[in-house]
Protein backbone atom coordinates (compact mmCIF):
# COMPACT_ATOMS: atom_id res chain seq x y z
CA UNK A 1 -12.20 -15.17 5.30
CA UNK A 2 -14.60 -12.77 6.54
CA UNK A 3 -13.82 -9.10 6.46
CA UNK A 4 -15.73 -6.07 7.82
CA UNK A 5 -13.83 -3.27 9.26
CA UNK A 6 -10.00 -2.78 8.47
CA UNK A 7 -8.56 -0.16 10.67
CA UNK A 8 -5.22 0.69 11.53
CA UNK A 9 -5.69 -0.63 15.30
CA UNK A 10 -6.60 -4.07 13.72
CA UNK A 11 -4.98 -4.33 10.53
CA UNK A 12 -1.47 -6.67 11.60
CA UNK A 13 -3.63 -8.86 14.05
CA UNK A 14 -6.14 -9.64 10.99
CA UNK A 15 -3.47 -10.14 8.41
CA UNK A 16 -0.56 -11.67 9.98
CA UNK A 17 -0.91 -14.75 9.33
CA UNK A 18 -1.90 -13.98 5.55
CA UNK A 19 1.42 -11.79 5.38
CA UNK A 20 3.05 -14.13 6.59
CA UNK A 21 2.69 -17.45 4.90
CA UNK A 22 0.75 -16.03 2.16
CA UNK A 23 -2.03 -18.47 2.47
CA UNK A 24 -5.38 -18.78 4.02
CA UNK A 25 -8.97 -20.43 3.61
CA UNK A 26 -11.33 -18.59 1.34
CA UNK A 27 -8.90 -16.10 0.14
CA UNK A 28 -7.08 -16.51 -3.36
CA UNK A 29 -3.46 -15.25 -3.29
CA UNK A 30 -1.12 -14.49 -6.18
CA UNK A 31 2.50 -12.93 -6.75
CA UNK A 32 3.21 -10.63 -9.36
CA UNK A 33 6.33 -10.71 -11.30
CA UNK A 34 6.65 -7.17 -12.66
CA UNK A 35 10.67 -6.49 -12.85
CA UNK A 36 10.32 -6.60 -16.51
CA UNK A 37 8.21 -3.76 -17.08
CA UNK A 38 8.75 -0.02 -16.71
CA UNK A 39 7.50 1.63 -13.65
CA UNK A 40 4.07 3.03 -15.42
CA UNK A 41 3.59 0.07 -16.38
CA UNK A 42 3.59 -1.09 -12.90
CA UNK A 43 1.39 1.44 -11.84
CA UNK A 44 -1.17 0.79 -14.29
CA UNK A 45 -0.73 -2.71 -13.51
CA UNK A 46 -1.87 -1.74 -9.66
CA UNK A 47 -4.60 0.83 -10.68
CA UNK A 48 -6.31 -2.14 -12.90
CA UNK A 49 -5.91 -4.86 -10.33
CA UNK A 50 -7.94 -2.51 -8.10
CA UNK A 51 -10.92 -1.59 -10.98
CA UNK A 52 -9.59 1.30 -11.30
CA UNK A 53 -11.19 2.72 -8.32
CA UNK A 54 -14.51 1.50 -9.06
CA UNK A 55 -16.78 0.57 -6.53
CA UNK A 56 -15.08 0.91 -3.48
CA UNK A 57 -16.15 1.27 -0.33
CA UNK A 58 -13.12 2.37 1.40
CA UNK A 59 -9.11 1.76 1.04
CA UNK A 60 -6.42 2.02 4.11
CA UNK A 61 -2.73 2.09 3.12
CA UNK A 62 0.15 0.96 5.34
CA UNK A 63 3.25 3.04 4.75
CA UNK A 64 6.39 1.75 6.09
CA UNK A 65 9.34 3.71 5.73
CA UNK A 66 12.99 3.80 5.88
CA UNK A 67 13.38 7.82 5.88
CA UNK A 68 13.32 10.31 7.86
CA UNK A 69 9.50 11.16 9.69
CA UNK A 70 9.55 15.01 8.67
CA UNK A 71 10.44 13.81 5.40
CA UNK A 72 7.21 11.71 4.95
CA UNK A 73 4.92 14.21 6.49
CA UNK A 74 6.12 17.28 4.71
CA UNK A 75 5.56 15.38 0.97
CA UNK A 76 2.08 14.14 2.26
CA UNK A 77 1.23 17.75 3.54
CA UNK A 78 2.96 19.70 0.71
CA UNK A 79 1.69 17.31 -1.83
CA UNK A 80 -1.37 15.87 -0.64
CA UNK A 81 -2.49 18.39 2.37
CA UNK A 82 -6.21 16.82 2.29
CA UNK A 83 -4.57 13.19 3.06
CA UNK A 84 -5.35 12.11 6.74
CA UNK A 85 -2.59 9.90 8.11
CA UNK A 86 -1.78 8.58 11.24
CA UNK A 87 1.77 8.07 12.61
CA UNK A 88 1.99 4.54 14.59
CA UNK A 89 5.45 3.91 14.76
CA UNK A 90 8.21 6.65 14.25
CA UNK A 91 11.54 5.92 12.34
CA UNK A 92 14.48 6.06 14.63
CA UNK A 93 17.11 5.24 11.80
CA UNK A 94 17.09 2.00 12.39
CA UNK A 95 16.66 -1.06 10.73
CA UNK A 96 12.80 -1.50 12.24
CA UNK A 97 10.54 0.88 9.85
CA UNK A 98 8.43 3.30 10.95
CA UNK A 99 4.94 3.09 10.01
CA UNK A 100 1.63 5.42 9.07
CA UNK A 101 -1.51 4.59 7.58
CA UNK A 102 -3.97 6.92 5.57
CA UNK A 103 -7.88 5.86 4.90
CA UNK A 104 -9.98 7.15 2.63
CA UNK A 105 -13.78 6.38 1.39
CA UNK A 106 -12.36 6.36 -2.18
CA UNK A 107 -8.85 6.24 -4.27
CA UNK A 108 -6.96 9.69 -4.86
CA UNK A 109 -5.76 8.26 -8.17
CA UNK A 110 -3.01 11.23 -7.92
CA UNK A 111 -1.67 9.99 -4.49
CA UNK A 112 -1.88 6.30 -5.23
CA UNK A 113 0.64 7.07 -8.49
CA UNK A 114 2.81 9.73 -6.40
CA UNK A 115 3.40 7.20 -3.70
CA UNK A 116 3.80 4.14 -6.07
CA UNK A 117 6.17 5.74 -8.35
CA UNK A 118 8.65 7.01 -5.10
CA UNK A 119 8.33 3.57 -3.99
CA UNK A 120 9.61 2.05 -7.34
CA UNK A 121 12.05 4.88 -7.84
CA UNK A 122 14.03 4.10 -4.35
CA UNK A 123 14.44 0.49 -5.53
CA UNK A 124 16.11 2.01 -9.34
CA UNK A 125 17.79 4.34 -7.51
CA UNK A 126 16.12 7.49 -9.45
CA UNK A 127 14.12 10.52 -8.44
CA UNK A 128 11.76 11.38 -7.10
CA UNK A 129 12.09 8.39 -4.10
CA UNK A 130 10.98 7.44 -0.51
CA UNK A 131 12.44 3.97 0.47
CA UNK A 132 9.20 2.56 2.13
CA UNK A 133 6.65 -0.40 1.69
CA UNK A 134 3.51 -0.41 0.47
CA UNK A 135 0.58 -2.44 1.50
CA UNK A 136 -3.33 -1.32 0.30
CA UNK A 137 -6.51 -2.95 1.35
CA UNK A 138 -9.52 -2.19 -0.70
CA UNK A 139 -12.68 -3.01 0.03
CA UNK A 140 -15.03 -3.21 -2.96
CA UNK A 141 -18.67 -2.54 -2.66
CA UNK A 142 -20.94 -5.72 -2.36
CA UNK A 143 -18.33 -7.63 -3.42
CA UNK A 144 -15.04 -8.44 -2.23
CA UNK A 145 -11.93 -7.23 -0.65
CA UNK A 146 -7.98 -6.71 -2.03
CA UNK A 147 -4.81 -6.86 -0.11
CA UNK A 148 -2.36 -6.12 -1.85
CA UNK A 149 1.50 -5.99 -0.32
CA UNK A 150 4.07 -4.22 -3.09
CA UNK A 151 7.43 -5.16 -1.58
CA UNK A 152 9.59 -3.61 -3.66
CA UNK A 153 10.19 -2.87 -7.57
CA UNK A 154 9.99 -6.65 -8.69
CA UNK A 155 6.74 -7.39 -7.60
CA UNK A 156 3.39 -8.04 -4.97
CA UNK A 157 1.56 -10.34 -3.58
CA UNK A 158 -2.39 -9.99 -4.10
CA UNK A 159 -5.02 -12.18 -2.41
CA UNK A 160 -8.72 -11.73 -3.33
CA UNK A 161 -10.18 -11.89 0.12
């Protein structure tokens, strides 16, 4: 599977059917069963699947959320004001999640942890917590790409694209 541009206009048409049955010639795919570990573990886990940062060329992240949109946007912009994201899909407290997506030309380490650790948090049930999804494409220089989709605290799927 060959990938050039991921954008938020074009990243469900290019990877729905990899979301979906988790398969797909020339990509390797893999879940992650991480339950058992603590949640910096977790995160560390994530940071080394991804080098670390090395290398890469760019990264988009898909951000659906359960919560309320002002919610989102004020941690981004208190947190993280220099983070660009785009709104596609508002949440209308409902059981459809709203959606945003934030690309960069290389990994804010700091935001990458922040958002993981709310995102494992919700599922414990501790704070600080944002109930949403995480899903990160990273495309390594002259090399490959990553998708990887963290569902919730148990685990992700990865495929090596």
């Amino acid at each position: 599977m060959k990938i050039n541009t991921i954008k938020p206009n074009n990243f469900d048409k290019i990877f729905k059917e990899l979301l979906k049955n988790k398969k797909k010639k020339g990509v390797a795919s893999a879940r992650i069963d991480f339950e058992s570990i603590c949640v910096d573990d977790k995160i560390k886990l994530i940071l080394f699947l991804i080098s670390d940062g090395v290398n890469i060329e760019n990264i988009l992240y898909k951000i659906l959320f359960w919560e309320d949109d002002a919610k989102i946007e004020n941690y981004i912009n208190k947190n993280f004001p220099k983070e660009k994201f785009t709104k596609i899909k508002p949440y209308k407290n409902q059981a459809e999640a709203g959606v945003f997506f934030i690309e960069e030309n290389e990994i804010n380490i700091k935001f990458l942890k922040s958002i993981l650790l709310r995102h494992f948090n919700f599922e414990l049930a501790k704070n600080p917590a944002l109930n949403m999804r995480v899903f990160l494409f990273i495309k390594i220089k002259n090399k490959f790409s990553i998708l990887l989709d963290i569902y919730d605290d148990r685990g992700c799927y990865i495929h090596y694209i």
